[in-house]
N, C-alpha and C. Protein backbone atom coordinates (compact mmCIF):
# COMPACT_ATOMS: atom_id res chain seq x y z
N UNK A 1 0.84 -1.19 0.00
CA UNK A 1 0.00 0.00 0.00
C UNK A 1 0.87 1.23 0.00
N UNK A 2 0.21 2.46 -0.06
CA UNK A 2 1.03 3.68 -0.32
C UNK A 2 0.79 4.31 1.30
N UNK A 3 2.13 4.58 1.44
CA UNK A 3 2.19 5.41 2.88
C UNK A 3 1.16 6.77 2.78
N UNK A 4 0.31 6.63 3.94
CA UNK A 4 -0.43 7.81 3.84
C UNK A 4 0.85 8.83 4.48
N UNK A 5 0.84 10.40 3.71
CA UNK A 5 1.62 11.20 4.26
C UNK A 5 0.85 12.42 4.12
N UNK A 6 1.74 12.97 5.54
CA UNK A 6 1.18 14.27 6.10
C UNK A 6 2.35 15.80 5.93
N UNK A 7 2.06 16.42 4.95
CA UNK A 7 2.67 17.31 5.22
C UNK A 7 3.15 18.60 6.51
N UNK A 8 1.85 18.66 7.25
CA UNK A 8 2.14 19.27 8.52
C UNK A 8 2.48 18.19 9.58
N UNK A 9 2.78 16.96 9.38
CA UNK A 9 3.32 16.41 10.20
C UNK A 9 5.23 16.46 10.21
N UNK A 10 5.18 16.68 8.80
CA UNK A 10 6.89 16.92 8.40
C UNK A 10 7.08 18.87 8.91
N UNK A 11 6.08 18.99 8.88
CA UNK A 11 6.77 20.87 9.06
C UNK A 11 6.88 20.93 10.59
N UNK A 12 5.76 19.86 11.48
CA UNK A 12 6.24 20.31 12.78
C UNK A 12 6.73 19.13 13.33
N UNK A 13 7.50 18.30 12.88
CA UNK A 13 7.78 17.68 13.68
C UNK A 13 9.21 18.01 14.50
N UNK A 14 9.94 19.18 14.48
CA UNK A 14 11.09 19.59 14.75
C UNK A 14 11.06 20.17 15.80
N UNK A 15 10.53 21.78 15.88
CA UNK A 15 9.49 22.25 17.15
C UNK A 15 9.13 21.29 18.21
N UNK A 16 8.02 20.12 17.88
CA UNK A 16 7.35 19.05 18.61
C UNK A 16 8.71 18.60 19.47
N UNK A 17 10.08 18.34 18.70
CA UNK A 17 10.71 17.26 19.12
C UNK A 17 11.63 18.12 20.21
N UNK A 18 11.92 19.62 20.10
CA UNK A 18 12.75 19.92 20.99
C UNK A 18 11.74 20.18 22.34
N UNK A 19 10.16 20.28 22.27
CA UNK A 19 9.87 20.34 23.69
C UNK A 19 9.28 18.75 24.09
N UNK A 20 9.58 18.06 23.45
CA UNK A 20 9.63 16.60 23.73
C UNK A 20 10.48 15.88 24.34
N UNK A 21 12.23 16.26 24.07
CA UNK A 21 13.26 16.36 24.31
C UNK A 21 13.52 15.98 25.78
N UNK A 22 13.16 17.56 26.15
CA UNK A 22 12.91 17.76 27.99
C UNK A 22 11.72 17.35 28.82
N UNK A 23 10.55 17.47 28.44
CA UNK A 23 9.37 16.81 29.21
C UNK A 23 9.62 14.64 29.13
N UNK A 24 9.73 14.62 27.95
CA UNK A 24 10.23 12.80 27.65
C UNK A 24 11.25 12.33 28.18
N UNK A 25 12.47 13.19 28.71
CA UNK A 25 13.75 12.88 28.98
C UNK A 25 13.75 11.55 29.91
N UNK A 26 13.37 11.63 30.95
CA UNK A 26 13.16 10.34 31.88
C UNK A 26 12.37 9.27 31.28
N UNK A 27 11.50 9.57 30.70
CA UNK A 27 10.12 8.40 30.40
C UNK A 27 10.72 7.15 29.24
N UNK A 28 9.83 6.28 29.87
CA UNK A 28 10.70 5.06 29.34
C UNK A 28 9.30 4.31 28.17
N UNK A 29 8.03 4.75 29.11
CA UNK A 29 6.73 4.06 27.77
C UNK A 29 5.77 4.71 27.11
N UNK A 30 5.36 5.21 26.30
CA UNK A 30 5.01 5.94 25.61
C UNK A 30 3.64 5.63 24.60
N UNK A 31 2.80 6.30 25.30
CA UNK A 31 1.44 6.14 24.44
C UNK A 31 1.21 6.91 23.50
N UNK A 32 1.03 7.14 22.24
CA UNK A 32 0.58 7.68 21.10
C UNK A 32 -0.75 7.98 21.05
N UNK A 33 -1.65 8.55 21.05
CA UNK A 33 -2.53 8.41 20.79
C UNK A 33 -3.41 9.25 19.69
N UNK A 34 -4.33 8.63 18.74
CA UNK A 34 -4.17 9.36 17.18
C UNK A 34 -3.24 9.29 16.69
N UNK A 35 -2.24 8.02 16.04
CA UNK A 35 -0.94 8.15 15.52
C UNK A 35 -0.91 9.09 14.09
N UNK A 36 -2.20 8.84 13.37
CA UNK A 36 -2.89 9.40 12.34
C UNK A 36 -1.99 8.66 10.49
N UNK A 37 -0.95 9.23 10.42
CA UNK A 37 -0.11 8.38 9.66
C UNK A 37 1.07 7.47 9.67
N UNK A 38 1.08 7.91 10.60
CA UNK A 38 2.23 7.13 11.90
C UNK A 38 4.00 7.99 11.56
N UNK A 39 3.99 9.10 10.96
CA UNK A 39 5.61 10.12 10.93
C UNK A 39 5.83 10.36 11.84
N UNK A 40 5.13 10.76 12.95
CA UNK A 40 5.19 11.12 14.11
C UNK A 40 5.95 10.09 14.74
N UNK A 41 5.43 8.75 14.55
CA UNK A 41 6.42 7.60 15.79
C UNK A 41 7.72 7.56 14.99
N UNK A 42 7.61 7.42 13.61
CA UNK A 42 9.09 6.83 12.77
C UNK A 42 9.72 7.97 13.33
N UNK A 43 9.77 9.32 13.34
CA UNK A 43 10.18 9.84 13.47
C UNK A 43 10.90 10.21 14.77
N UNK A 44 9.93 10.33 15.86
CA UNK A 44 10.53 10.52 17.43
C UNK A 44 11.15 9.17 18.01
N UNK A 45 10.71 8.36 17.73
CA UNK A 45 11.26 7.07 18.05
C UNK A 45 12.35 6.68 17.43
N UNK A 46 13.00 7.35 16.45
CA UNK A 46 14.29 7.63 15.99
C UNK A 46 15.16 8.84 17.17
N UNK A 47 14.29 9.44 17.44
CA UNK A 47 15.06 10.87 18.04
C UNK A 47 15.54 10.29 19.44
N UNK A 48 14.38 9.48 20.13
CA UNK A 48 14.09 9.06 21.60
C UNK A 48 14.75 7.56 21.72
N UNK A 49 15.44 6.85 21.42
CA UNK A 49 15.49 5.55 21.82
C UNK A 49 15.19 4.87 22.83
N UNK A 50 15.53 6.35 24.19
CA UNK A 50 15.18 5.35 25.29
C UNK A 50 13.42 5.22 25.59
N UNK A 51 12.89 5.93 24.46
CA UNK A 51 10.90 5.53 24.57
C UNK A 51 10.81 4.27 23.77
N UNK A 52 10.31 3.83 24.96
CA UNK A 52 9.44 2.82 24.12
C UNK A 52 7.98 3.29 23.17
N UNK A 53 8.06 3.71 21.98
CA UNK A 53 6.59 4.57 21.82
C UNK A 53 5.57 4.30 21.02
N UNK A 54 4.82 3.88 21.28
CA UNK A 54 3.59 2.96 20.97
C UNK A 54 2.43 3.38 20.52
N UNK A 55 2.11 3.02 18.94
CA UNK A 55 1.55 4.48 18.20
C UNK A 55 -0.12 3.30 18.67
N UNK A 56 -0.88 4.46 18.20
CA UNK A 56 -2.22 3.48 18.34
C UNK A 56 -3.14 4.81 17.62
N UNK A 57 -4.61 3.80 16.64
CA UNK A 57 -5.48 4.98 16.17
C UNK A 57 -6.55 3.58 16.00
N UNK A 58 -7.35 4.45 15.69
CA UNK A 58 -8.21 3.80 15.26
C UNK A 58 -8.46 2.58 13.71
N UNK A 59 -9.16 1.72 14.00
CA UNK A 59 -8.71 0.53 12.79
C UNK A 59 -8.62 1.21 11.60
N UNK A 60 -9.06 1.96 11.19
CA UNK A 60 -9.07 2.44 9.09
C UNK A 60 -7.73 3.25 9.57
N UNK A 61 -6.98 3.43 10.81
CA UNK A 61 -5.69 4.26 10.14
C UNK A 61 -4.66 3.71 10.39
N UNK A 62 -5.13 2.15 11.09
CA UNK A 62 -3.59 1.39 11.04
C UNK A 62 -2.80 0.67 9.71
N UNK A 63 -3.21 0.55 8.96
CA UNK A 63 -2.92 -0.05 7.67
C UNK A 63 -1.41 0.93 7.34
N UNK A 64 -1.99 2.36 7.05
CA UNK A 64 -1.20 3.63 7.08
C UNK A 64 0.05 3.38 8.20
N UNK A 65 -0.88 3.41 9.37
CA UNK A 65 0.57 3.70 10.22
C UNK A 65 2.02 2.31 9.85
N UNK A 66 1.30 1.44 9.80
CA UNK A 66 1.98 -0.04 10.10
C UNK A 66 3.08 0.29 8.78
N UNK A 67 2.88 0.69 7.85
CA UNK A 67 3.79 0.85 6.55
C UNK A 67 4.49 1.21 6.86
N UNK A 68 4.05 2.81 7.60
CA UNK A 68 5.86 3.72 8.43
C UNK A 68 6.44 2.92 9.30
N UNK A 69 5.88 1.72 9.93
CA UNK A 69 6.46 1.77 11.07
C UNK A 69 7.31 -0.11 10.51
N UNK A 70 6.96 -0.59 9.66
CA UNK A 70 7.35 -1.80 9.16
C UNK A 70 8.78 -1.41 7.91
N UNK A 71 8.40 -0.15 7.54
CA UNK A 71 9.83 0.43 6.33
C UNK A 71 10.81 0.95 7.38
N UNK A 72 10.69 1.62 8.84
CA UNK A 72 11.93 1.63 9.85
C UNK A 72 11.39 0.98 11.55
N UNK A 73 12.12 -0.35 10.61
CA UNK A 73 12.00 -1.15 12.00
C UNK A 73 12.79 -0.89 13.17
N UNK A 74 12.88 -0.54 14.53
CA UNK A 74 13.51 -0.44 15.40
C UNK A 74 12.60 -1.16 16.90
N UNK A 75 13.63 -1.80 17.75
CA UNK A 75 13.54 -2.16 18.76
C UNK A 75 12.16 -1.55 19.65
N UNK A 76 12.09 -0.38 19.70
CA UNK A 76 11.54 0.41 20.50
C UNK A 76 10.09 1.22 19.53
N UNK A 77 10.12 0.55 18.76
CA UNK A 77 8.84 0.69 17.55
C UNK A 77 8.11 -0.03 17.39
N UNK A 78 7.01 -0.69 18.78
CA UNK A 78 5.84 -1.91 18.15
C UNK A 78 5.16 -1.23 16.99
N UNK A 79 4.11 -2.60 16.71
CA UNK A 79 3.34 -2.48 15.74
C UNK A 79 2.17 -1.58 16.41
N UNK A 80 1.76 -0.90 16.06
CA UNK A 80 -0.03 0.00 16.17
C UNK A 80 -0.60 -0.87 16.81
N UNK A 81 -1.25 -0.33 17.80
CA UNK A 81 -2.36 -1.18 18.52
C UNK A 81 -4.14 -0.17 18.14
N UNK A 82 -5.14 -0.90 17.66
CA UNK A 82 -6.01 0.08 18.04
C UNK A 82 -6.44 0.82 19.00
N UNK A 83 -6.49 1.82 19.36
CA UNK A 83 -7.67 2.42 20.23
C UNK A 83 -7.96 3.53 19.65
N UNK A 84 -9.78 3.53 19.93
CA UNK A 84 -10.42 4.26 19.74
C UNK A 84 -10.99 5.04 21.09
N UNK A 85 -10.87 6.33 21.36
CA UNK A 85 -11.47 6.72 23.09
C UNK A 85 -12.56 6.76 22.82
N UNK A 86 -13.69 5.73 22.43
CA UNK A 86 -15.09 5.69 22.59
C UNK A 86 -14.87 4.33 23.65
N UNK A 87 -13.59 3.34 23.15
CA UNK A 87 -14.13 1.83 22.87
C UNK A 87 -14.05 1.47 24.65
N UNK A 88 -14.59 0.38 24.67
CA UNK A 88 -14.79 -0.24 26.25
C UNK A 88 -13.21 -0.65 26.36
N UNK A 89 -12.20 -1.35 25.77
CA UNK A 89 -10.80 -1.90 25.99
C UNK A 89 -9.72 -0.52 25.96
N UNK A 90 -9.42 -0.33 26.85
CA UNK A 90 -8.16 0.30 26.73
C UNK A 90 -6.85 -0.51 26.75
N UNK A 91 -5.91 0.07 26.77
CA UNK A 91 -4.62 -0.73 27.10
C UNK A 91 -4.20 -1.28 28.33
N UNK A 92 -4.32 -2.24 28.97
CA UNK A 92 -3.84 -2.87 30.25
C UNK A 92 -2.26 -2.07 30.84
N UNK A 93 -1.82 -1.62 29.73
CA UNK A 93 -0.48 -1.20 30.27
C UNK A 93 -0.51 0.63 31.03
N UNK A 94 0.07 0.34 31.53
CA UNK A 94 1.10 2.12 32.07
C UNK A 94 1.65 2.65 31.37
N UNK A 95 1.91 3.69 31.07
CA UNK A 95 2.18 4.34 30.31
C UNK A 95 2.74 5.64 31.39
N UNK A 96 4.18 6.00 31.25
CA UNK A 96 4.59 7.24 31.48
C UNK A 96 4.65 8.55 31.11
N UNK A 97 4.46 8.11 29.73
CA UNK A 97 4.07 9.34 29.09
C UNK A 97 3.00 9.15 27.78
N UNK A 98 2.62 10.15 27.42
CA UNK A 98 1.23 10.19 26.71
C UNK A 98 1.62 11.63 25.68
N UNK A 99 1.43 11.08 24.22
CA UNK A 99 1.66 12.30 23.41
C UNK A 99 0.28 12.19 22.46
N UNK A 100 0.00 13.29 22.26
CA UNK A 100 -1.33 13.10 21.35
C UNK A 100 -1.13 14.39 20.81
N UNK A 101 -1.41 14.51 19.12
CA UNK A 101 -1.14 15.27 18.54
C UNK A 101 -2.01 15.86 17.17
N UNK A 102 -2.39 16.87 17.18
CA UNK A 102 -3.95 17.12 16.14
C UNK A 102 -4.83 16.20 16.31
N UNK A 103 -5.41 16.24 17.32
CA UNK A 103 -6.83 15.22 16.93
C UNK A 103 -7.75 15.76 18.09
N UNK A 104 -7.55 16.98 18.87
CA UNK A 104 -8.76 17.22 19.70
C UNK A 104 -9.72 18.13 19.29
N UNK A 105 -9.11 18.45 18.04
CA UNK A 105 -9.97 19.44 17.35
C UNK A 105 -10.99 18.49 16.00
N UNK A 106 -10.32 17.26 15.95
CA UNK A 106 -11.29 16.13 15.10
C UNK A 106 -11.63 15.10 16.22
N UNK A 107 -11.84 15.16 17.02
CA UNK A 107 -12.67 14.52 17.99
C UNK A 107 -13.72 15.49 18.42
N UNK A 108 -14.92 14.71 18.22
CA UNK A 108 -16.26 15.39 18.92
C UNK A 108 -15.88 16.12 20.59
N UNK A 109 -16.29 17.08 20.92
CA UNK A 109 -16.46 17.22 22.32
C UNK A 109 -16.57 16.19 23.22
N UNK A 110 -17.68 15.81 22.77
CA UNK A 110 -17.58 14.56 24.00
C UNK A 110 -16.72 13.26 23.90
N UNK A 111 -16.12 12.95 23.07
CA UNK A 111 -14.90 12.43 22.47
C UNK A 111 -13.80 12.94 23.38
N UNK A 112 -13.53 13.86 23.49
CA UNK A 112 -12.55 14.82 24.19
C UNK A 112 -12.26 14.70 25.85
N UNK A 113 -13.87 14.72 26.04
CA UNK A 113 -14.18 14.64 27.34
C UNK A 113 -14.14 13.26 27.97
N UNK A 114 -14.33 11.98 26.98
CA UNK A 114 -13.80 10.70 27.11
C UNK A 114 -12.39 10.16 26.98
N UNK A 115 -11.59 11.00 26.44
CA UNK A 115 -10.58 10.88 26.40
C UNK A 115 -9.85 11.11 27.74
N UNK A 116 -10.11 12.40 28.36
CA UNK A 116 -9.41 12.79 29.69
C UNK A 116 -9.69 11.75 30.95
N UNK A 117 -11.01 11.32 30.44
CA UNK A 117 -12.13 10.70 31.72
C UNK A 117 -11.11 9.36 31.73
N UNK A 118 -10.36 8.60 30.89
CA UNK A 118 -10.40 7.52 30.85
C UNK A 118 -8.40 7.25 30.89
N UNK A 119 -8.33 8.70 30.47
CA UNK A 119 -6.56 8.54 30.86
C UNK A 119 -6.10 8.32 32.28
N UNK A 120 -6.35 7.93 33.09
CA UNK A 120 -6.48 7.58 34.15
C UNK A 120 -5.92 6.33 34.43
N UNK A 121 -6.56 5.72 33.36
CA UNK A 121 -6.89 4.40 33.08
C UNK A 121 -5.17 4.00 33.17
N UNK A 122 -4.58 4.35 32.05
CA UNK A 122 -3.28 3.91 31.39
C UNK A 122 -2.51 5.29 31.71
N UNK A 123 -2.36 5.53 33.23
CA UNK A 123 -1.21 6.28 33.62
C UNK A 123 -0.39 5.93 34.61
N UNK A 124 0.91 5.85 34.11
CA UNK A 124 1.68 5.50 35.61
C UNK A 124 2.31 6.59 36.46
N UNK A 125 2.02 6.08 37.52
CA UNK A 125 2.07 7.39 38.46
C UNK A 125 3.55 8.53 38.10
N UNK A 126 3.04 9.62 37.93
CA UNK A 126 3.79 10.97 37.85
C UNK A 126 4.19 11.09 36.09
N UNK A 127 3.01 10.37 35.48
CA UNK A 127 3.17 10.69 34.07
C UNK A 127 2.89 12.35 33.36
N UNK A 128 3.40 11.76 32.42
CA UNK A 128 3.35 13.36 31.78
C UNK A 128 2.80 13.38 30.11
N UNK A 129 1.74 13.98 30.56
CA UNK A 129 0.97 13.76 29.26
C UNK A 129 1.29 15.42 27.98
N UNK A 130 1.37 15.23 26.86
CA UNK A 130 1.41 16.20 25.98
C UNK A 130 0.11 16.31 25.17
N UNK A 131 -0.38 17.24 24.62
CA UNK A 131 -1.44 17.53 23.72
C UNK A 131 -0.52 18.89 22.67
N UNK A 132 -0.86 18.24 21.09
CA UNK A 132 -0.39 19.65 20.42
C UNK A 132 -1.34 19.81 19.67
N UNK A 133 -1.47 21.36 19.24
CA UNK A 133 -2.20 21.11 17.97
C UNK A 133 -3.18 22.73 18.60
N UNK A 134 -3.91 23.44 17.78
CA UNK A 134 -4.46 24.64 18.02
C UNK A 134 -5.74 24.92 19.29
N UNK A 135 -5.17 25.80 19.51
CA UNK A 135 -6.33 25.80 20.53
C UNK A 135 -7.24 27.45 20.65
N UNK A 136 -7.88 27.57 21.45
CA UNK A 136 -8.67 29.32 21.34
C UNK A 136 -8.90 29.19 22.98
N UNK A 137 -8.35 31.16 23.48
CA UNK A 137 -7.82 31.31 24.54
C UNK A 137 -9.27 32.35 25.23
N UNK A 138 -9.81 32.24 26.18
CA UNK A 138 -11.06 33.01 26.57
C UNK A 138 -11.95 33.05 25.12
N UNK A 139 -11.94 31.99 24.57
CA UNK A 139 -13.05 31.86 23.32
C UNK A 139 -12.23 32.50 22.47
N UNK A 140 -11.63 32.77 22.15
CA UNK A 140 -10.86 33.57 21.13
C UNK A 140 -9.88 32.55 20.59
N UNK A 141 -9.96 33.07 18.70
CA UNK A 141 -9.03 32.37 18.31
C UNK A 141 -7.86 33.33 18.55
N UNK A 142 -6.36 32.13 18.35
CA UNK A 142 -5.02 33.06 18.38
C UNK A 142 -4.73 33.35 17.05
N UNK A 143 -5.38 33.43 16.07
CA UNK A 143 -5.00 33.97 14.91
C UNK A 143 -6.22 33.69 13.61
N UNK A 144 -6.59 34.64 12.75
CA UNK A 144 -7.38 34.63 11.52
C UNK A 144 -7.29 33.18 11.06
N UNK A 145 -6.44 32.71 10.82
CA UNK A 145 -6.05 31.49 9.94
C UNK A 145 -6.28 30.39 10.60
N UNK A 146 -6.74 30.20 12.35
CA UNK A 146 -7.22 29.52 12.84
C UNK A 146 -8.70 29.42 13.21
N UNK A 147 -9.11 30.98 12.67
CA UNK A 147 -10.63 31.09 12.71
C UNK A 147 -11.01 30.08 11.47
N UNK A 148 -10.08 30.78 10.32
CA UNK A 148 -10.27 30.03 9.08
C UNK A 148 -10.98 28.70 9.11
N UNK A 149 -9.97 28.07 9.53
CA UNK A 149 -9.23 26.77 9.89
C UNK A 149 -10.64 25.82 10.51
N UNK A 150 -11.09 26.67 11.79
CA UNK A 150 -11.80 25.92 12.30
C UNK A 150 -13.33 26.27 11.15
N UNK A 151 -13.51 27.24 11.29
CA UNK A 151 -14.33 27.15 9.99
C UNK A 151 -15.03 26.15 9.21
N UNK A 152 -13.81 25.71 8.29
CA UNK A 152 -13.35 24.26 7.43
C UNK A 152 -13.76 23.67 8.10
N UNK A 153 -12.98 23.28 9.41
CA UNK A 153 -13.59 21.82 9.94
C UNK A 153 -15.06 21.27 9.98
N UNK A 154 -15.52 22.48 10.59
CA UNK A 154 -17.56 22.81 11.09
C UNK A 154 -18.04 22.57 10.03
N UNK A 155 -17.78 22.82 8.85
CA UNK A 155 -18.40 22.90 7.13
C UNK A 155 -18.29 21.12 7.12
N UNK A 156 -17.05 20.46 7.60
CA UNK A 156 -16.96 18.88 7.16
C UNK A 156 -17.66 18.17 7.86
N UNK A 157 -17.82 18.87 9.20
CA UNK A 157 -18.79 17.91 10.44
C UNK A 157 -18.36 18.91 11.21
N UNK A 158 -19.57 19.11 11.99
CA UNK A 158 -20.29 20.39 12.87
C UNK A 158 -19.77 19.87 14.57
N UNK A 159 -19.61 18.58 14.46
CA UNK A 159 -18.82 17.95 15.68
C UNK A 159 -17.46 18.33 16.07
N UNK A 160 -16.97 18.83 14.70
CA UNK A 160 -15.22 19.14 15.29
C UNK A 160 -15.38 20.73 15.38
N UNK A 161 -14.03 21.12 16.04
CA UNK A 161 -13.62 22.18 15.92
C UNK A 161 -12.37 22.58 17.13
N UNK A 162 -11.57 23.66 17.23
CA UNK A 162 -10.64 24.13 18.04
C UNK A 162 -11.35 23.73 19.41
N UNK A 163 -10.70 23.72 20.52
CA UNK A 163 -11.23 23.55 21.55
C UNK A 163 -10.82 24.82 22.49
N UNK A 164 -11.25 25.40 23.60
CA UNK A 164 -10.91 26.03 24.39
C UNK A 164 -9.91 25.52 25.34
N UNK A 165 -9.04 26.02 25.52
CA UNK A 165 -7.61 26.05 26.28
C UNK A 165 -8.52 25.76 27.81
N UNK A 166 -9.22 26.65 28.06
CA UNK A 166 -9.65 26.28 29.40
C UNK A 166 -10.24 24.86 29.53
N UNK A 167 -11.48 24.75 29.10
CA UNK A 167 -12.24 23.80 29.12
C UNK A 167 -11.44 22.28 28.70
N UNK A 168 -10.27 22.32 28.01
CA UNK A 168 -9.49 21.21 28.43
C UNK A 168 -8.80 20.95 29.53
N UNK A 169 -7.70 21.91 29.67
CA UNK A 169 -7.10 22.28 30.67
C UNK A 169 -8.00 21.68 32.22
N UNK A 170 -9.66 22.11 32.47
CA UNK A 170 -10.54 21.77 33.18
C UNK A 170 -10.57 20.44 33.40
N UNK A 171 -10.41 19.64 31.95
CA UNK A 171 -10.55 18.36 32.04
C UNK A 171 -9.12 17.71 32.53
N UNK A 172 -8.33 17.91 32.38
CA UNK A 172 -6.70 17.40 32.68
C UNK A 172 -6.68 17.72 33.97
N UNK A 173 -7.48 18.67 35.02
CA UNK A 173 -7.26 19.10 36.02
C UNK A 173 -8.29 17.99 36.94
N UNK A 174 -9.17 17.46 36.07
CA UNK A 174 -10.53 16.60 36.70
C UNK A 174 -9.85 15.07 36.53
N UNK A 175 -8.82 14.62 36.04
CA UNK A 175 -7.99 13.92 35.25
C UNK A 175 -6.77 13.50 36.83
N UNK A 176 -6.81 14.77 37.39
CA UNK A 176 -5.45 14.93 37.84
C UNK A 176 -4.22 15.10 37.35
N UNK A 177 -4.44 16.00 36.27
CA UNK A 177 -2.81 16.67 35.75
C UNK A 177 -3.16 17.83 35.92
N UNK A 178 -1.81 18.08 36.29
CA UNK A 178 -1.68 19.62 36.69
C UNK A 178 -1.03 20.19 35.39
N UNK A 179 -1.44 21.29 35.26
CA UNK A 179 -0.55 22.13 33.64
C UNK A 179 0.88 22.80 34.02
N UNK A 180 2.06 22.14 33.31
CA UNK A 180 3.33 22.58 33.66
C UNK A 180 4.03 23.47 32.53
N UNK A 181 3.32 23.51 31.19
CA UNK A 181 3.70 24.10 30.59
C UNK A 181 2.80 24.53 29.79
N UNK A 182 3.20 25.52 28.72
CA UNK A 182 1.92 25.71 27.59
C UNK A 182 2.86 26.86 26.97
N UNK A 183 3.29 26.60 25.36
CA UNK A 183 4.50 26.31 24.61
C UNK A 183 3.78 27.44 23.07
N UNK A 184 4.14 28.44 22.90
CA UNK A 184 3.73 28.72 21.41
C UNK A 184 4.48 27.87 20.78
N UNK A 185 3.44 27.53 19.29
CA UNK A 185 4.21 26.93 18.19
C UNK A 185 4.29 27.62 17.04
N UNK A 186 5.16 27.45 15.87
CA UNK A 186 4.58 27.90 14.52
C UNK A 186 3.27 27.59 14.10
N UNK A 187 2.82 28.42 13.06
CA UNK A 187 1.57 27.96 12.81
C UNK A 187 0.46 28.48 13.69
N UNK A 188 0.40 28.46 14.40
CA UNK A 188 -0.40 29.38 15.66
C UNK A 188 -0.89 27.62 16.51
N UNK A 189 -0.14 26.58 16.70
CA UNK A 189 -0.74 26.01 17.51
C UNK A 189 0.20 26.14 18.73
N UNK A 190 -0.49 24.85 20.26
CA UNK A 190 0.35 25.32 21.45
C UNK A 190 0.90 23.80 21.50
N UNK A 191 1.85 23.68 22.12
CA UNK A 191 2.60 22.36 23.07
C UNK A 191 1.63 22.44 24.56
N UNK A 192 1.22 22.05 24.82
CA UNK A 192 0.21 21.50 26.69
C UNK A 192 1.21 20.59 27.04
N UNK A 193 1.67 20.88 28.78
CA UNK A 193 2.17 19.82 29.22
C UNK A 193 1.40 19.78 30.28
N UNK A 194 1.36 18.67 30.80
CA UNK A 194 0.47 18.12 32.08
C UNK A 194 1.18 17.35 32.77
């Protein structure tokens, strides 16, 4: 099959990797979540050796990921596992750290809100979870091109869109993560650390 590829996954994955760098430094297991085409794991899991980092999406996007991740095989690169944050199975394992990247703005709200509810689930104590990808600050977008942006999305399905910085943040706090960082990016999105 043909590698699905992401161009904004190649423009940020550089940015991503130097505040990954320092928050990942200790962490040894690594949940993916939304791998989406899977550049993201070939890629950091090249950068990170000592992560173990473990991409996972939903079934129609593992086919995609498994290509990136079967053309650079490495030790510390399983195969895709599904999860979907609707489904009843999560992962039995711990996880120290947790990276998730563009997908809270293509997850429904309440998608979102299942997601936080259930990280719980697969955290080992004093993990550190990341979220990237655009967000809007007291309801406000941080830039035209993200009004744009979300726009588009609402036109494809009225379910997605930017999320409010708070109202996640709310949820990571209901979660039990505390917010340790919050990172401008290019592009107008943020780095979240928890």
């Amino acid at each position: 099959m043909n590698k699905p590829f992401s161009p904004s996954s190649e423009r940020n994955r550089e940015p991503i990797a130097q505040v990954l760098a320092t928050v990942f430094a200790q962490g040894r297991h690594l949940l993916e979540i939304g791998s989406g085409s899977g550049q993201h794991a070939v890629y950091f899991s090249q950068l990170f050796p000592h992560l173990i980092w473990q991409c996972s999406d939903r079934a129609e996007n593992l086919p995609g990921i498994r290509a990136w991740v079967n053309e650079s095989p490495r030790e510390n690169l399983p195969p895709p596992i599904e999860l979907d944050v609707n489904q009843t199975d999560w992962p039995e394992a711990r996880f120290d750290c947790i990276f998730s990247a563009n997908t809270l703005h293509i997850m429904a709200w309440e998608e979102v809100r299942t997601l936080f509810r259930r990280l719980p689930e697969v955290l080992a104590d004093k993990a550190t979870v990341v979220c990237y990808g655009p967000f809007k600050y007291a309801g406000q977008h941080t830039s035209p091109s993200n009004a744009a942006f979300e726009a588009r999305l609402q036109s494809e399905d009225p379910s997605r869109g930017i999320r409010d910085f708070e109202a996640v943040d709310a949820l990571a706090d209901a979660a039990g993560l505390r917010l340790l960082q919050d990172h401008a990016m290019p592009a107008n999105n943020r780095c979240l650390v928890w």
